[in-house]
PDB file of N, CA and C in Angstrom:
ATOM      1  N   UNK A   1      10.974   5.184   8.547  1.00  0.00           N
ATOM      2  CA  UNK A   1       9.925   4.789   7.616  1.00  0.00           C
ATOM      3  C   UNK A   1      10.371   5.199   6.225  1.00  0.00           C
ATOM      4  N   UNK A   2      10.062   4.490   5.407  1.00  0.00           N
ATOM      5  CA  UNK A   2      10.527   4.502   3.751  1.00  0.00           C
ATOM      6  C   UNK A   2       9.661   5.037   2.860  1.00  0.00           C
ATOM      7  N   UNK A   3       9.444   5.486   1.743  1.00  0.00           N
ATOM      8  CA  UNK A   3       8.187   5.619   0.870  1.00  0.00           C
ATOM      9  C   UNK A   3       7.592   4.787   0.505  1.00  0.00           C
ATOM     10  N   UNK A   4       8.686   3.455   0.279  1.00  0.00           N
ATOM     11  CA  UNK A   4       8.121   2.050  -0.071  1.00  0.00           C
ATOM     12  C   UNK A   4       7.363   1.289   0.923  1.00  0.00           C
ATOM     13  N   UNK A   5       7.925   1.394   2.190  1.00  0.00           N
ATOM     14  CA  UNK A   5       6.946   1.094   3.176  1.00  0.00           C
ATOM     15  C   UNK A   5       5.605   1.606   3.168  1.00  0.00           C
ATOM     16  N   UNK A   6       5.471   3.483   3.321  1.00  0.00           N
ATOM     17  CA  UNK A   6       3.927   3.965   3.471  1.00  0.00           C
ATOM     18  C   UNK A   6       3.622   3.287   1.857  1.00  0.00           C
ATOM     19  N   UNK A   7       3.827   3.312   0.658  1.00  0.00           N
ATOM     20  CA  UNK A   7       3.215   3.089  -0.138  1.00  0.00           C
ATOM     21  C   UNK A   7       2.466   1.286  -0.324  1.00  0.00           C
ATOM     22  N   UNK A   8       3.100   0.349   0.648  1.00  0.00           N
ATOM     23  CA  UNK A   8       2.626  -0.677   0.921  1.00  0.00           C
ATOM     24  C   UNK A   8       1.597  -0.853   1.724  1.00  0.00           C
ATOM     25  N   UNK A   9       1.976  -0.191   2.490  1.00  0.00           N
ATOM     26  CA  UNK A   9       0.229   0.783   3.205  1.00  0.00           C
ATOM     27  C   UNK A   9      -1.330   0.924   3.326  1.00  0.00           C
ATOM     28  N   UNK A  10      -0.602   2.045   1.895  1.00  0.00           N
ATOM     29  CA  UNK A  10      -1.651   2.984   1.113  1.00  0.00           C
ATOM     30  C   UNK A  10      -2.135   1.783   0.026  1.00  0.00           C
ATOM     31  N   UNK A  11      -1.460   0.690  -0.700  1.00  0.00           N
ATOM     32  CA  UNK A  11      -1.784  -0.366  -1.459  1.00  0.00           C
ATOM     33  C   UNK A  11      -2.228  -1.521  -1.218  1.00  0.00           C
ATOM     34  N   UNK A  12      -2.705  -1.518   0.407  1.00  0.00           N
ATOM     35  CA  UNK A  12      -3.073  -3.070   0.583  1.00  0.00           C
ATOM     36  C   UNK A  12      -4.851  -3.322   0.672  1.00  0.00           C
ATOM     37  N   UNK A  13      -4.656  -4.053  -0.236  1.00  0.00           N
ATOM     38  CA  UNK A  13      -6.553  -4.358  -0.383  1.00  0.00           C
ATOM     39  C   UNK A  13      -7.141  -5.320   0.283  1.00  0.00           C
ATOM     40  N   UNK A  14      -7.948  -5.309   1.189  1.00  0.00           N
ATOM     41  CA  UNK A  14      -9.321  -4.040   0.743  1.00  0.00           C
ATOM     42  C   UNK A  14      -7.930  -2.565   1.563  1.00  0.00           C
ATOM     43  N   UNK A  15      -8.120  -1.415   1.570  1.00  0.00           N
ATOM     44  CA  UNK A  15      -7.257  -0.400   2.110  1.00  0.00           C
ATOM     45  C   UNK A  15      -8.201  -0.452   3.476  1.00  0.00           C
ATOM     46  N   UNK A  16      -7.363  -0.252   4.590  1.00  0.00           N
ATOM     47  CA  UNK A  16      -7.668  -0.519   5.789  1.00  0.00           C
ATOM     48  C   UNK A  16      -7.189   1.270   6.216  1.00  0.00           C
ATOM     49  N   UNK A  17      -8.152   2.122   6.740  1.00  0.00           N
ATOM     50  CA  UNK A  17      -7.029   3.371   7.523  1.00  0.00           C
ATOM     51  C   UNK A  17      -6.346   3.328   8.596  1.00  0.00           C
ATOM     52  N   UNK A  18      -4.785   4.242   8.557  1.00  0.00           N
ATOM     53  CA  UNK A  18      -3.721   4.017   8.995  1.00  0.00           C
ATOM     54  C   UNK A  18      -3.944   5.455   9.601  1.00  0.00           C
ATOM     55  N   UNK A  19      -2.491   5.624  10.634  1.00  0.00           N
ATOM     56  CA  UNK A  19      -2.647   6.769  11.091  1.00  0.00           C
ATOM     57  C   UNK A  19      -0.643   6.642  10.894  1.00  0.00           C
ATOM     58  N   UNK A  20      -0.329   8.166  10.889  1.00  0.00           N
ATOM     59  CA  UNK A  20       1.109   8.221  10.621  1.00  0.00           C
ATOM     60  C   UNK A  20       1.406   8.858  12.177  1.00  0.00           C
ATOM     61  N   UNK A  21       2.538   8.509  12.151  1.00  0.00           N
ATOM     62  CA  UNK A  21       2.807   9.682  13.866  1.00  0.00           C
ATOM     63  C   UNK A  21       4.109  10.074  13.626  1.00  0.00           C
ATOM     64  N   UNK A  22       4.311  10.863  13.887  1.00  0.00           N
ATOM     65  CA  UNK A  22       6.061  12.012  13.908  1.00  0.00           C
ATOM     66  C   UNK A  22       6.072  12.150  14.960  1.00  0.00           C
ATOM     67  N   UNK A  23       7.831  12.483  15.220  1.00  0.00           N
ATOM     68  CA  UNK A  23       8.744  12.204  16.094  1.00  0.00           C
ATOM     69  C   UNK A  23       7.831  13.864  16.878  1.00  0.00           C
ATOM     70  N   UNK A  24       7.552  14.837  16.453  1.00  0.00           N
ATOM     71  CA  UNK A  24       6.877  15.888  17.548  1.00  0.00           C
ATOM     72  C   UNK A  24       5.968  15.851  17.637  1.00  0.00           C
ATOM     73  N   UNK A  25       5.284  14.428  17.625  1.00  0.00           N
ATOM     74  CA  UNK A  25       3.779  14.279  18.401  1.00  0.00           C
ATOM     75  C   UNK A  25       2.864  14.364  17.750  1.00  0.00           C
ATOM     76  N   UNK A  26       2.637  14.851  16.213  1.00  0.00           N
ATOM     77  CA  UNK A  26       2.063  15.409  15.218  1.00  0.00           C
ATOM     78  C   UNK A  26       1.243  13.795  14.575  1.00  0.00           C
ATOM     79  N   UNK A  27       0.066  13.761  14.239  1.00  0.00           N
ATOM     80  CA  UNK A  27      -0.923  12.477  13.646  1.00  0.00           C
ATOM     81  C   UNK A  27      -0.891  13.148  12.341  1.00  0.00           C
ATOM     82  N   UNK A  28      -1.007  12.550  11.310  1.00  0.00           N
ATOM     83  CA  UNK A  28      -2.323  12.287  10.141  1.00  0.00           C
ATOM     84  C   UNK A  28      -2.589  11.105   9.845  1.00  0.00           C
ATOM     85  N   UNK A  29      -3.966  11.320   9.881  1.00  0.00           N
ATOM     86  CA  UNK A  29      -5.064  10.012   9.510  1.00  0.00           C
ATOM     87  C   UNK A  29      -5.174   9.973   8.203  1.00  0.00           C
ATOM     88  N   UNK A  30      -4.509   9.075   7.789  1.00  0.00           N
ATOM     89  CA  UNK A  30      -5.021   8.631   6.141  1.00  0.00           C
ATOM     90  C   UNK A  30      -6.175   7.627   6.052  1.00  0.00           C
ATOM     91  N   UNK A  31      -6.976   8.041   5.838  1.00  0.00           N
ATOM     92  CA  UNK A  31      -8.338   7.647   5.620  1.00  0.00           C
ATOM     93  C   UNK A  31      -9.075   7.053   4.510  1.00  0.00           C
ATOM     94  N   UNK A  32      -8.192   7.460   3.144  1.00  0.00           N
ATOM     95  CA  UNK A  32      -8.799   6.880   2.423  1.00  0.00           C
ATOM     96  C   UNK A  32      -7.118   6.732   1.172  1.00  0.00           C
ATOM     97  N   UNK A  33      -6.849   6.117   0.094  1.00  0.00           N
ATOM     98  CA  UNK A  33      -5.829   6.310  -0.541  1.00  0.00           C
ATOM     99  C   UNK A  33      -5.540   7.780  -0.898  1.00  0.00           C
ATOM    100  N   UNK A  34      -6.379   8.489  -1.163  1.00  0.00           N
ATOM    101  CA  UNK A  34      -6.600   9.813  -1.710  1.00  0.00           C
ATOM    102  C   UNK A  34      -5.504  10.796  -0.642  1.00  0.00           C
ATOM    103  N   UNK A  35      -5.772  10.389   0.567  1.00  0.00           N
ATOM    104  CA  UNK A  35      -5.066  10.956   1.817  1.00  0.00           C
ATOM    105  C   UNK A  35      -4.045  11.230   1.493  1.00  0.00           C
ATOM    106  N   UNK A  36      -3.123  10.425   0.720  1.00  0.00           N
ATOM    107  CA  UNK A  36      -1.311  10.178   0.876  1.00  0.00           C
ATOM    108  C   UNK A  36      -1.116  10.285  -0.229  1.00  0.00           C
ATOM    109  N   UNK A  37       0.087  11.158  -0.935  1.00  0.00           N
ATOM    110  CA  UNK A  37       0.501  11.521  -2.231  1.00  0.00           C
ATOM    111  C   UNK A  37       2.231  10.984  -1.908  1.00  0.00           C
ATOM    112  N   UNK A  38       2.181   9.896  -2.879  1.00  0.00           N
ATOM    113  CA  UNK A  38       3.648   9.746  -2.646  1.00  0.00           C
ATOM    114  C   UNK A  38       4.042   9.395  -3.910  1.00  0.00           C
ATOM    115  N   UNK A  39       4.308  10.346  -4.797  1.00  0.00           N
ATOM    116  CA  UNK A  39       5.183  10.145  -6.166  1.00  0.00           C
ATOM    117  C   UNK A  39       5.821   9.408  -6.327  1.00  0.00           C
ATOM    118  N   UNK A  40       6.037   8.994  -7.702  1.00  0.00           N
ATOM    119  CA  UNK A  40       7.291   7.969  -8.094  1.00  0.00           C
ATOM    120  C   UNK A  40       8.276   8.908  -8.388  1.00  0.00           C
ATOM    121  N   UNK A  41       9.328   8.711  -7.536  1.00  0.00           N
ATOM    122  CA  UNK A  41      10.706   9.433  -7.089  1.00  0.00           C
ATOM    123  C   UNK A  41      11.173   9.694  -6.295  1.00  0.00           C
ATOM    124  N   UNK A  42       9.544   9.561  -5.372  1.00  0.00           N
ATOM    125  CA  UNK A  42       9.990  10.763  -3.953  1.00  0.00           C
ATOM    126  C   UNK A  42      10.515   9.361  -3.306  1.00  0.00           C
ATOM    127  N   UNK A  43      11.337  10.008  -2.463  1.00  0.00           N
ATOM    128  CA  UNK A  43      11.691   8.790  -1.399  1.00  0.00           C
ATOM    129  C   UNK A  43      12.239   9.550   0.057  1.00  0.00           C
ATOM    130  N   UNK A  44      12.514  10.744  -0.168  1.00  0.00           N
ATOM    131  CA  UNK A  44      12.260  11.240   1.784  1.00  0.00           C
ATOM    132  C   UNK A  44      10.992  12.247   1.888  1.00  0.00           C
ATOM    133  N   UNK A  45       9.752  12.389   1.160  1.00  0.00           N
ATOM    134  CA  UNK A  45       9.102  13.262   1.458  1.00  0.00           C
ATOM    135  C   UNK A  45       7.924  12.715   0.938  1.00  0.00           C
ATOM    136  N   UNK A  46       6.566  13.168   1.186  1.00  0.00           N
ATOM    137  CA  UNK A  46       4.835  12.640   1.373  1.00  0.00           C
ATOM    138  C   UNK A  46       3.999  13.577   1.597  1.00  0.00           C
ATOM    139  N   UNK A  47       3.013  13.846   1.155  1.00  0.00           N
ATOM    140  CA  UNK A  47       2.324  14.890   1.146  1.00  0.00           C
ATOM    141  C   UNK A  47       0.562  14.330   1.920  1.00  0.00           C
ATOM    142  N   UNK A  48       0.686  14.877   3.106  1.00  0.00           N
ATOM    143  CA  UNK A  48      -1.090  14.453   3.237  1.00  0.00           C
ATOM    144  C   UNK A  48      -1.661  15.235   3.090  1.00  0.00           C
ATOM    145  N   UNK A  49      -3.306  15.161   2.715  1.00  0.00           N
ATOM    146  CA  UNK A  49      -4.401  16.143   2.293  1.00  0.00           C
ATOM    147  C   UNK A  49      -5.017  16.137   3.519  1.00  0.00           C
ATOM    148  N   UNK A  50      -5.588  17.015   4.109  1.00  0.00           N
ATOM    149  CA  UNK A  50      -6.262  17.452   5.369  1.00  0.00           C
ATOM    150  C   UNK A  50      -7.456  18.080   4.777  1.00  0.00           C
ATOM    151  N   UNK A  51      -8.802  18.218   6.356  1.00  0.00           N
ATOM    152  CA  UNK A  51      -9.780  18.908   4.894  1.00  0.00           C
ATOM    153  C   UNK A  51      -9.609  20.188   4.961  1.00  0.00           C
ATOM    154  N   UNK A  52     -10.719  20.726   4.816  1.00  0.00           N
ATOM    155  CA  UNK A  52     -11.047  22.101   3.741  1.00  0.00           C
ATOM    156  C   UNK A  52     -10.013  22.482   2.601  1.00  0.00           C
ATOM    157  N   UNK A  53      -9.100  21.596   2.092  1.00  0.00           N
ATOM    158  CA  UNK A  53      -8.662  21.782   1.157  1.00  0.00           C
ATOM    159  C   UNK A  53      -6.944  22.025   1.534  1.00  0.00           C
ATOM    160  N   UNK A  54      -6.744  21.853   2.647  1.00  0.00           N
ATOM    161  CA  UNK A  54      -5.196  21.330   3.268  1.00  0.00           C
ATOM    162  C   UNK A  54      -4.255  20.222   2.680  1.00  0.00           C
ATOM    163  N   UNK A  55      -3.171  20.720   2.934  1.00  0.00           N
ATOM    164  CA  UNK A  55      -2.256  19.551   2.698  1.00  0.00           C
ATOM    165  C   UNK A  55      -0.892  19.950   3.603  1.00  0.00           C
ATOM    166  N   UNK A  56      -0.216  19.207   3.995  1.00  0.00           N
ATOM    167  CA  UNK A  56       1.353  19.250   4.942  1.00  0.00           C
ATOM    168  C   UNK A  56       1.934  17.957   3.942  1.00  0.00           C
ATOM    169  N   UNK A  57       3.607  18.865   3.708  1.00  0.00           N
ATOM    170  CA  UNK A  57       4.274  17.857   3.759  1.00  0.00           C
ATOM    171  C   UNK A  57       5.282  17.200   4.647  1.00  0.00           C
ATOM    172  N   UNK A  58       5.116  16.016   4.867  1.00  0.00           N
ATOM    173  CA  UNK A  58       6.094  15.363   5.880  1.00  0.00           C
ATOM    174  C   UNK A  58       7.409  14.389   5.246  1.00  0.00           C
ATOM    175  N   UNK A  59       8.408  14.758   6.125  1.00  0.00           N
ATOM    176  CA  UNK A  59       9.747  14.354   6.162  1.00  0.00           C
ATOM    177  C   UNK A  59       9.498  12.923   6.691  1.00  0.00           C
ATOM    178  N   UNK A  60       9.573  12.160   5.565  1.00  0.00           N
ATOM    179  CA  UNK A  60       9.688  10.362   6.027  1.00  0.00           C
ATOM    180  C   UNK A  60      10.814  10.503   6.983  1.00  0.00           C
ATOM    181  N   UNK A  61      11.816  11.003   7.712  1.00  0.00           N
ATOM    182  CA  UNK A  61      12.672  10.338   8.395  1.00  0.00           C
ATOM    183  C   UNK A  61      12.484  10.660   9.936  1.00  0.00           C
ATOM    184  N   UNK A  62      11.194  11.655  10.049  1.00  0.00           N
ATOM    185  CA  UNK A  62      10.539  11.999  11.139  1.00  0.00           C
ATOM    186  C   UNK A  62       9.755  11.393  11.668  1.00  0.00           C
ATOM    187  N   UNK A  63       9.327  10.201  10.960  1.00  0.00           N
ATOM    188  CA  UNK A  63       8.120   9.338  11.356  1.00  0.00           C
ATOM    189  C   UNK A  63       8.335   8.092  12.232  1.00  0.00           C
ATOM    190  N   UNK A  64       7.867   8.388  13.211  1.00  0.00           N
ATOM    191  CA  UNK A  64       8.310   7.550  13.987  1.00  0.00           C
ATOM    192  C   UNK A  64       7.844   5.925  13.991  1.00  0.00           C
ATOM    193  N   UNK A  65       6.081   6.247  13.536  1.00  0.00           N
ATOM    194  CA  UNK A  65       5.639   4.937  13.239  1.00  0.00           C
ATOM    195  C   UNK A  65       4.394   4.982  12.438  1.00  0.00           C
ATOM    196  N   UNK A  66       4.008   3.561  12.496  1.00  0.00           N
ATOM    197  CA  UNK A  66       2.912   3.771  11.487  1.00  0.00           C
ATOM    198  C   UNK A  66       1.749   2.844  12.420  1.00  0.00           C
ATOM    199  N   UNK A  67       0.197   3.366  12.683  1.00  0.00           N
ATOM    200  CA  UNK A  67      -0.781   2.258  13.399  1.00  0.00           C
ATOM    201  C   UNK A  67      -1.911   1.901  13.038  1.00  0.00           C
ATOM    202  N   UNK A  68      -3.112   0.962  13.216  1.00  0.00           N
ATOM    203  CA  UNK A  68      -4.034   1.112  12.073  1.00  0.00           C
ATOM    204  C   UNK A  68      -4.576  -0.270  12.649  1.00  0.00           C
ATOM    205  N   UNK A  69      -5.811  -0.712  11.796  1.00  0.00           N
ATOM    206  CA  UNK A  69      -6.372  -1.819  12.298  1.00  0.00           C
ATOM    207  C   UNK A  69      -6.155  -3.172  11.179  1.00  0.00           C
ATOM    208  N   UNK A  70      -6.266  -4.749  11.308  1.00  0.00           N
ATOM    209  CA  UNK A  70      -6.104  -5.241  10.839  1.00  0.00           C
ATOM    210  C   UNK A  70      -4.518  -6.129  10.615  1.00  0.00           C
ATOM    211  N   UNK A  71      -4.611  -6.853   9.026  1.00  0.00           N
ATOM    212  CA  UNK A  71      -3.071  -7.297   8.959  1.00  0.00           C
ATOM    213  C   UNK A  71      -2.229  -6.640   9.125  1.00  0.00           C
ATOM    214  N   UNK A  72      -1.089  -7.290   8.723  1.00  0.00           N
ATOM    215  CA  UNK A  72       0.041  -6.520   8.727  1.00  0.00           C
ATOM    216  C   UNK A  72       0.005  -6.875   7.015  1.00  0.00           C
ATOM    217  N   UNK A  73       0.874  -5.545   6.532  1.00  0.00           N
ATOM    218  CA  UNK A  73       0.578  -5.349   5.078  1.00  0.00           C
ATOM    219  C   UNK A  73       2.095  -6.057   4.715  1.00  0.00           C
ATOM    220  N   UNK A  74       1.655  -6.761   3.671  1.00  0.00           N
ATOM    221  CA  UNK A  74       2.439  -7.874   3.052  1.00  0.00           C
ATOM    222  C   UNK A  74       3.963  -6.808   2.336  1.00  0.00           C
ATOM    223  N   UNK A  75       5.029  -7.033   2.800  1.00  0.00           N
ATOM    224  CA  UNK A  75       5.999  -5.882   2.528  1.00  0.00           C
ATOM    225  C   UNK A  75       7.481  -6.609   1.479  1.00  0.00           C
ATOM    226  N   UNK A  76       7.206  -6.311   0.374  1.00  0.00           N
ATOM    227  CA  UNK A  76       8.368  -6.747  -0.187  1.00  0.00           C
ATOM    228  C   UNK A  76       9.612  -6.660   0.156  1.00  0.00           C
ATOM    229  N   UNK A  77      10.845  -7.862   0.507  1.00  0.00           N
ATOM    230  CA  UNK A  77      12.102  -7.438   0.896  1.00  0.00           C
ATOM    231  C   UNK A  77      12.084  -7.667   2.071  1.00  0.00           C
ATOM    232  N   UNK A  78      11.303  -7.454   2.926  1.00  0.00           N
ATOM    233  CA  UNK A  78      11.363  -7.758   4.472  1.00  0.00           C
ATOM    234  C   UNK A  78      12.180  -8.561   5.316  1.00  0.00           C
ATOM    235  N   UNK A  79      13.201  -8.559   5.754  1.00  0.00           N
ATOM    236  CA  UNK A  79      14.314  -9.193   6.227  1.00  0.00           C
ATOM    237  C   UNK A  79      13.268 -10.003   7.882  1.00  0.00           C
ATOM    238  N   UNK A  80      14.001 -11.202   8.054  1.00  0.00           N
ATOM    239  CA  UNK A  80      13.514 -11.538   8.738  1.00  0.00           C
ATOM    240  C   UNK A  80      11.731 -12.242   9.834  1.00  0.00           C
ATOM    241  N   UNK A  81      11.711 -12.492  10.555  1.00  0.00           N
ATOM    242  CA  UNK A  81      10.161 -12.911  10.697  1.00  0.00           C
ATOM    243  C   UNK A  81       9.851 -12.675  12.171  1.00  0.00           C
ATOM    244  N   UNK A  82       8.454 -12.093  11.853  1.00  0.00           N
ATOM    245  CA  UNK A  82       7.525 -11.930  13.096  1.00  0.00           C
ATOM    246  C   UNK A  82       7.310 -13.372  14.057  1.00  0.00           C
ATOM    247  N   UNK A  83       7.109 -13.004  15.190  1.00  0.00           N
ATOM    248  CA  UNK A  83       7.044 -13.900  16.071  1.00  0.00           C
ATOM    249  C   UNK A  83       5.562 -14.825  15.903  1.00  0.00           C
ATOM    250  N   UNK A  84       6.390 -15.951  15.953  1.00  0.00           N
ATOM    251  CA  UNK A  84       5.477 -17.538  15.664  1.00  0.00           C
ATOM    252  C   UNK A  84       5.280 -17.518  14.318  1.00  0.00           C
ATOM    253  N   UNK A  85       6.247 -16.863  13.302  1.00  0.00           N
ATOM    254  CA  UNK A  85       5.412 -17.426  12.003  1.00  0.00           C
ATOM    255  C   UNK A  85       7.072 -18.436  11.829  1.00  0.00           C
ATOM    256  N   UNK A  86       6.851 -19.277  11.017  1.00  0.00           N
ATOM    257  CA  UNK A  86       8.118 -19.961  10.670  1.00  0.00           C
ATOM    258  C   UNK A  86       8.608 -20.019   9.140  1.00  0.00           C
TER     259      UNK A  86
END
């Protein structure tokens, strides 16, 4: 997973919540944009906010995937095509 990827994500309107999953089993629910801090620069690292005032940062190259309800978020660059679109 890329920064540019979660940040396509975190940018697709209306924002739909996503859930992140790492390679040791580990969730965060990004719930709202506020959830996910991903600077302009960063590109292997992301910061989620948890409550009472939490935050973890996670290693983009640990992430195994990304799941959530709705489209699929429109991804610049995207090589290739999903099945049945032409």
């Amino acid at each position: 997973m890329t920064a540019n990827q979660l940040r396509e994500f975190k940018q697709t309107m209306p924002f739909k919540p996503f859930t992140i999953h790492m390679s040791d089993g580990s969730r965060f629910l990004v719930d709202d944009t506020e959830s996910l801090v991903l600077p302009r620069g960063w590109s292997t690292d992301a910061i989620v906010t948890m409550p009472r005032g939490r935050f973890k940062f996670i290693y983009l190259r640990n992430v195994t995937h990304v799941s959530g309800q709705g489209a699929w978020p429109r991804m610049k660059g995207r090589l290739g095509k999903r099945n049945g679109e032409s």
